[in-house]
C-alpha atoms as a PDB file:
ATOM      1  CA  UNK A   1     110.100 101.156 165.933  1.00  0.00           C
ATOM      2  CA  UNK A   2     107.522 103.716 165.643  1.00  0.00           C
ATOM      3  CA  UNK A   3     104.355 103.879 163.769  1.00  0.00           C
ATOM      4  CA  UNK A   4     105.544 106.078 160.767  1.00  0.00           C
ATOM      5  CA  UNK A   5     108.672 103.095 160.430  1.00  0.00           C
ATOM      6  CA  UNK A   6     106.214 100.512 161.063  1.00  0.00           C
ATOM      7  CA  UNK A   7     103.684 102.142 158.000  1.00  0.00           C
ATOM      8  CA  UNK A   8     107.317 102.952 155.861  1.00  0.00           C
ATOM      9  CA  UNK A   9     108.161  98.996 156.098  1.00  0.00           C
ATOM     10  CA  UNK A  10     104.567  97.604 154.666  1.00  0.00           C
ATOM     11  CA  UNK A  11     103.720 100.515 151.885  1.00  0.00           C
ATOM     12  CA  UNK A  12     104.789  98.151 149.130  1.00  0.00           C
ATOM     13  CA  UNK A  13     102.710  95.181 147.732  1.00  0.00           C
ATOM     14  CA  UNK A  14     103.388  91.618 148.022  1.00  0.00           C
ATOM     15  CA  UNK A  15     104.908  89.015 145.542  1.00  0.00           C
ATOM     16  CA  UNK A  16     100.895  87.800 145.928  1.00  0.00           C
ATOM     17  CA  UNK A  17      99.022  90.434 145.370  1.00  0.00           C
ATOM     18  CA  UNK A  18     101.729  91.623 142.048  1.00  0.00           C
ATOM     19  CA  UNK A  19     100.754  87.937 140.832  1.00  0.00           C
ATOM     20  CA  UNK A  20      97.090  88.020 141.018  1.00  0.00           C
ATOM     21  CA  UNK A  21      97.249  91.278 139.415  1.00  0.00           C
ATOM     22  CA  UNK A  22      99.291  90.308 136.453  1.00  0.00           C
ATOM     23  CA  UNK A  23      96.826  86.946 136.180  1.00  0.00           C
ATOM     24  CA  UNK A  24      93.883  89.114 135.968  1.00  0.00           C
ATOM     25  CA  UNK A  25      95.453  91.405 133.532  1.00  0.00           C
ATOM     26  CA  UNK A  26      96.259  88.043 131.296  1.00  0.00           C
ATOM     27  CA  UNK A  27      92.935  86.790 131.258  1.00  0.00           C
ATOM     28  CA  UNK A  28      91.603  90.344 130.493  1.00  0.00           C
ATOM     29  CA  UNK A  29      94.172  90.363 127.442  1.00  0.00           C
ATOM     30  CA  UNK A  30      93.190  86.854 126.233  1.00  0.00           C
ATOM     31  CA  UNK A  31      89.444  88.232 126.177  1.00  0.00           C
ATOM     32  CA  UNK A  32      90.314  90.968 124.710  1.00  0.00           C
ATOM     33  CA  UNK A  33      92.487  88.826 121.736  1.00  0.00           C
ATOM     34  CA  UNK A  34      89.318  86.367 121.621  1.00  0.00           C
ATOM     35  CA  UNK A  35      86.965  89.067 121.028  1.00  0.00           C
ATOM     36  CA  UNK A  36      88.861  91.249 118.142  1.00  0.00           C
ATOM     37  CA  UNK A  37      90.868  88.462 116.798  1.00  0.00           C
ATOM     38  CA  UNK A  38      88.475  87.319 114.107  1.00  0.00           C
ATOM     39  CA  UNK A  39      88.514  91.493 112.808  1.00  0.00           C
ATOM     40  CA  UNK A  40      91.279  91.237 110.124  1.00  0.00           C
ATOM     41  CA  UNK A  41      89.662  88.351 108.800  1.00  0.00           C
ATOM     42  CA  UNK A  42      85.788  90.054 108.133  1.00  0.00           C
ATOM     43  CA  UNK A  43      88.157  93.479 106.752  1.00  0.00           C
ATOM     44  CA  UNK A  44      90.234  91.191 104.203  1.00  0.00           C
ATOM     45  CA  UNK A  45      86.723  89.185 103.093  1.00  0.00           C
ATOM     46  CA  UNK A  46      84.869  92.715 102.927  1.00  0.00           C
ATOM     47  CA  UNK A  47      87.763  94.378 100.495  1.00  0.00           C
ATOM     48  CA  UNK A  48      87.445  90.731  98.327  1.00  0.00           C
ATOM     49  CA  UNK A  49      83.533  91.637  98.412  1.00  0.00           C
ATOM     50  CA  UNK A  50      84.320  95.098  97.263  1.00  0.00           C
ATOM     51  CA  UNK A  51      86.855  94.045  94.858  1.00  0.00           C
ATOM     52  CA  UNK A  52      84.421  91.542  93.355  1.00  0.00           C
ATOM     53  CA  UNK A  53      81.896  94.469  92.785  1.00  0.00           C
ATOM     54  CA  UNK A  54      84.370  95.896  90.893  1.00  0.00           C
ATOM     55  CA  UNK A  55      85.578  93.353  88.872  1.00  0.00           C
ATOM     56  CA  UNK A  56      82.253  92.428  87.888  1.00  0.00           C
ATOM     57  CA  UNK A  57      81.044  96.192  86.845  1.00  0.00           C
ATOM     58  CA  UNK A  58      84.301  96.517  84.717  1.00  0.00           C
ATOM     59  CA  UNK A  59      83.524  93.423  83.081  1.00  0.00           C
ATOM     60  CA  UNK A  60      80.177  94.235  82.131  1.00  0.00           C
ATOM     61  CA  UNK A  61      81.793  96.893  80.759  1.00  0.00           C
ATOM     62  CA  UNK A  62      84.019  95.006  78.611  1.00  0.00           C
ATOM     63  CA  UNK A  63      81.595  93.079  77.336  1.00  0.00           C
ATOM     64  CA  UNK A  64      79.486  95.970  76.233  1.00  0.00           C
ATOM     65  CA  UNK A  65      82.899  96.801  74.462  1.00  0.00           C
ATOM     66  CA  UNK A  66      84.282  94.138  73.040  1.00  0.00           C
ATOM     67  CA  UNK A  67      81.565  91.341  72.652  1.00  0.00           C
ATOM     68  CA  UNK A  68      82.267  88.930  75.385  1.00  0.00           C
ATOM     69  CA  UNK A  69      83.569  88.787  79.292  1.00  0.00           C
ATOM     70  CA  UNK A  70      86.943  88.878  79.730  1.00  0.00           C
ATOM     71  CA  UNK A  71      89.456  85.960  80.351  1.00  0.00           C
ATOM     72  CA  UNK A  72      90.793  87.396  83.259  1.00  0.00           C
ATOM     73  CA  UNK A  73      91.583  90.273  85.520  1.00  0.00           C
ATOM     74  CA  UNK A  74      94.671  91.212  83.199  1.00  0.00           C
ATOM     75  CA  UNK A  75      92.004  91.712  80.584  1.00  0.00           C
ATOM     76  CA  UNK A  76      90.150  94.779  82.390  1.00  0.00           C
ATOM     77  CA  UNK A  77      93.691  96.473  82.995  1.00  0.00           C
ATOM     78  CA  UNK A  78      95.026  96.581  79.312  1.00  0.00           C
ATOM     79  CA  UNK A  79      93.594  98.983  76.444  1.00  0.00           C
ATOM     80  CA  UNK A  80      91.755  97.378  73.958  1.00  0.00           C
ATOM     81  CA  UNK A  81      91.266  98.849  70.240  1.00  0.00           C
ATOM     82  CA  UNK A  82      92.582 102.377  71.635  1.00  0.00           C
ATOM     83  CA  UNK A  83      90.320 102.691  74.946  1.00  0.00           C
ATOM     84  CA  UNK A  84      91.361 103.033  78.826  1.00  0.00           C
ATOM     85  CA  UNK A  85      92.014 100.408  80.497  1.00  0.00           C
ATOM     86  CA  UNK A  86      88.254  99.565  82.843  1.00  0.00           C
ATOM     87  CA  UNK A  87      90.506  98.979  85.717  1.00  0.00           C
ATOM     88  CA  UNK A  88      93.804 101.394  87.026  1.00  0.00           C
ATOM     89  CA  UNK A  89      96.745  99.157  85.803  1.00  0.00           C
ATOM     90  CA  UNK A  90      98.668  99.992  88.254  1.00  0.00           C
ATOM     91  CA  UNK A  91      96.739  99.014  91.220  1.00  0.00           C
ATOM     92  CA  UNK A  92      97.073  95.192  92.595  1.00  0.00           C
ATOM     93  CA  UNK A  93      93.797  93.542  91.990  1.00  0.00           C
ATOM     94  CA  UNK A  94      94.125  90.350  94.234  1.00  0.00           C
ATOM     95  CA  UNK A  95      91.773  89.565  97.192  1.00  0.00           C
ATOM     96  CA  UNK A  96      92.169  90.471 100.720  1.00  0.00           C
ATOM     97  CA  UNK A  97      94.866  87.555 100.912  1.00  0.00           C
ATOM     98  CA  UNK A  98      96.907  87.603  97.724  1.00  0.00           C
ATOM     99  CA  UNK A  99      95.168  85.667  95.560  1.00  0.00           C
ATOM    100  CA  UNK A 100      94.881  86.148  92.050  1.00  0.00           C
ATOM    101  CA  UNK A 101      90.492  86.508  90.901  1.00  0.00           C
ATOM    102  CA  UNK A 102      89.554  83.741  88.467  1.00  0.00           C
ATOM    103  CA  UNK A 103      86.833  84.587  85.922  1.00  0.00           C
ATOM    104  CA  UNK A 104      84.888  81.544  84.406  1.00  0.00           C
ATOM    105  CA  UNK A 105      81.855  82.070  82.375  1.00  0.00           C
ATOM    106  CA  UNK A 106      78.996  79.568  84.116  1.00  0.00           C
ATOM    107  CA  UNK A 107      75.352  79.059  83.575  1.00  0.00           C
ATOM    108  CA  UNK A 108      74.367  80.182  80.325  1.00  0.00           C
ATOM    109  CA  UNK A 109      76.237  83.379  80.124  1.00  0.00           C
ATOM    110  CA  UNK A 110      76.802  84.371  83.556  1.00  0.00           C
ATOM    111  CA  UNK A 111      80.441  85.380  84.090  1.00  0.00           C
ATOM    112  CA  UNK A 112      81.575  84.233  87.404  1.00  0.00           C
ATOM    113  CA  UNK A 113      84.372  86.352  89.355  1.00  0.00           C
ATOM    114  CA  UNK A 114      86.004  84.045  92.349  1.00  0.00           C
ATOM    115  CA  UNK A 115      88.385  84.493  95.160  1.00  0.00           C
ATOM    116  CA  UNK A 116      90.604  81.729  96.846  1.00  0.00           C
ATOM    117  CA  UNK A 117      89.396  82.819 100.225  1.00  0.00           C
ATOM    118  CA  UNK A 118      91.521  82.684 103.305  1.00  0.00           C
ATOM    119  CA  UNK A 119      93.286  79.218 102.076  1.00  0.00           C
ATOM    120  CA  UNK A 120      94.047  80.064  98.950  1.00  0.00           C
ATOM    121  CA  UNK A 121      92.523  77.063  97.207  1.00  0.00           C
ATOM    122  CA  UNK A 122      90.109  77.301  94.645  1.00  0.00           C
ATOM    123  CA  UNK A 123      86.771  75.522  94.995  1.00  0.00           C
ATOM    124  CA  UNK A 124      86.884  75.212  98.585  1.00  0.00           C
ATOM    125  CA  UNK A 125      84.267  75.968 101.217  1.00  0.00           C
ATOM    126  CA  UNK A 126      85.577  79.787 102.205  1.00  0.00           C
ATOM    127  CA  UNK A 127      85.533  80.896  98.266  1.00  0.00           C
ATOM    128  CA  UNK A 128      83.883  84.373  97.763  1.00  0.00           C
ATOM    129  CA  UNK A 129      82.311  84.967  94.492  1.00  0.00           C
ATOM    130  CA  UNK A 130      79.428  87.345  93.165  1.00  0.00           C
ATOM    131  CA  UNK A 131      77.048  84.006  93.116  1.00  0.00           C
ATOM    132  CA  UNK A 132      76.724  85.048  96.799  1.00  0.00           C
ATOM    133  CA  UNK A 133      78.689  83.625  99.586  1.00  0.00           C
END
């Protein structure tokens, strides 16, 4: 055998050096996963934030209007006594997960807008609402 046959016969890699590759490459990819995973999460409680914002300026609005906050969402998207609508009725207005807002009046007079959060439940620790969190 010369040495160009000798060269020909080990130009490949071994079934050891292909597996520490690929095990590298999967504990690159889990970092990677780890790192970006919680992303969707901050976008979907960001648009709630933004919705929120929203909500709240159209019922202000309303209340200019019509004496008194609205009972819900569904209140800001109909025309009342011949005026637009405050809010497009035919864009969804749920949070970043689905949920339906909830509008309570609280404190006197303040008019509360709340999302589910992530879980869906009301009154749990991950709500968002304009009273901060």
């Amino acid at each position: 055998m010369d040495k160009h046959a000798k060269n020909a016969a080990r130009a490949g890699f071994t079934l050891v050096e292909l597996l520490l590759v690929i095990a590298i490459l999967g504990v690159l990819a889990a970092g990677v996963v780890m790192n970006f995973g919680g992303v969707a999460g901050d976008a979907r409680a960001n648009a709630t934030r933004d919705s929120i914002r929203s909500i709240e300026t159209a019922a202000a609005a309303y209340e200019v209007r019509v004496g008194r906050y609205p009972n819900s969402v569904e209140d800001l998207k109909s025309s009342a006594d011949g005026m637009r609508p405050l809010l497009d009725p035919k864009k969804p207005t749920q949070d970043g997960w689905g949920n339906e807002f909830q509008l309570r009046v609280v404190d006197g007079g303040f008019l509360e807008v709340r999302s589910a959060g992530a879980d869906g439940s009301m009154n749990t620790d991950d709500d968002i609402t304009n009273r901060g969190k």
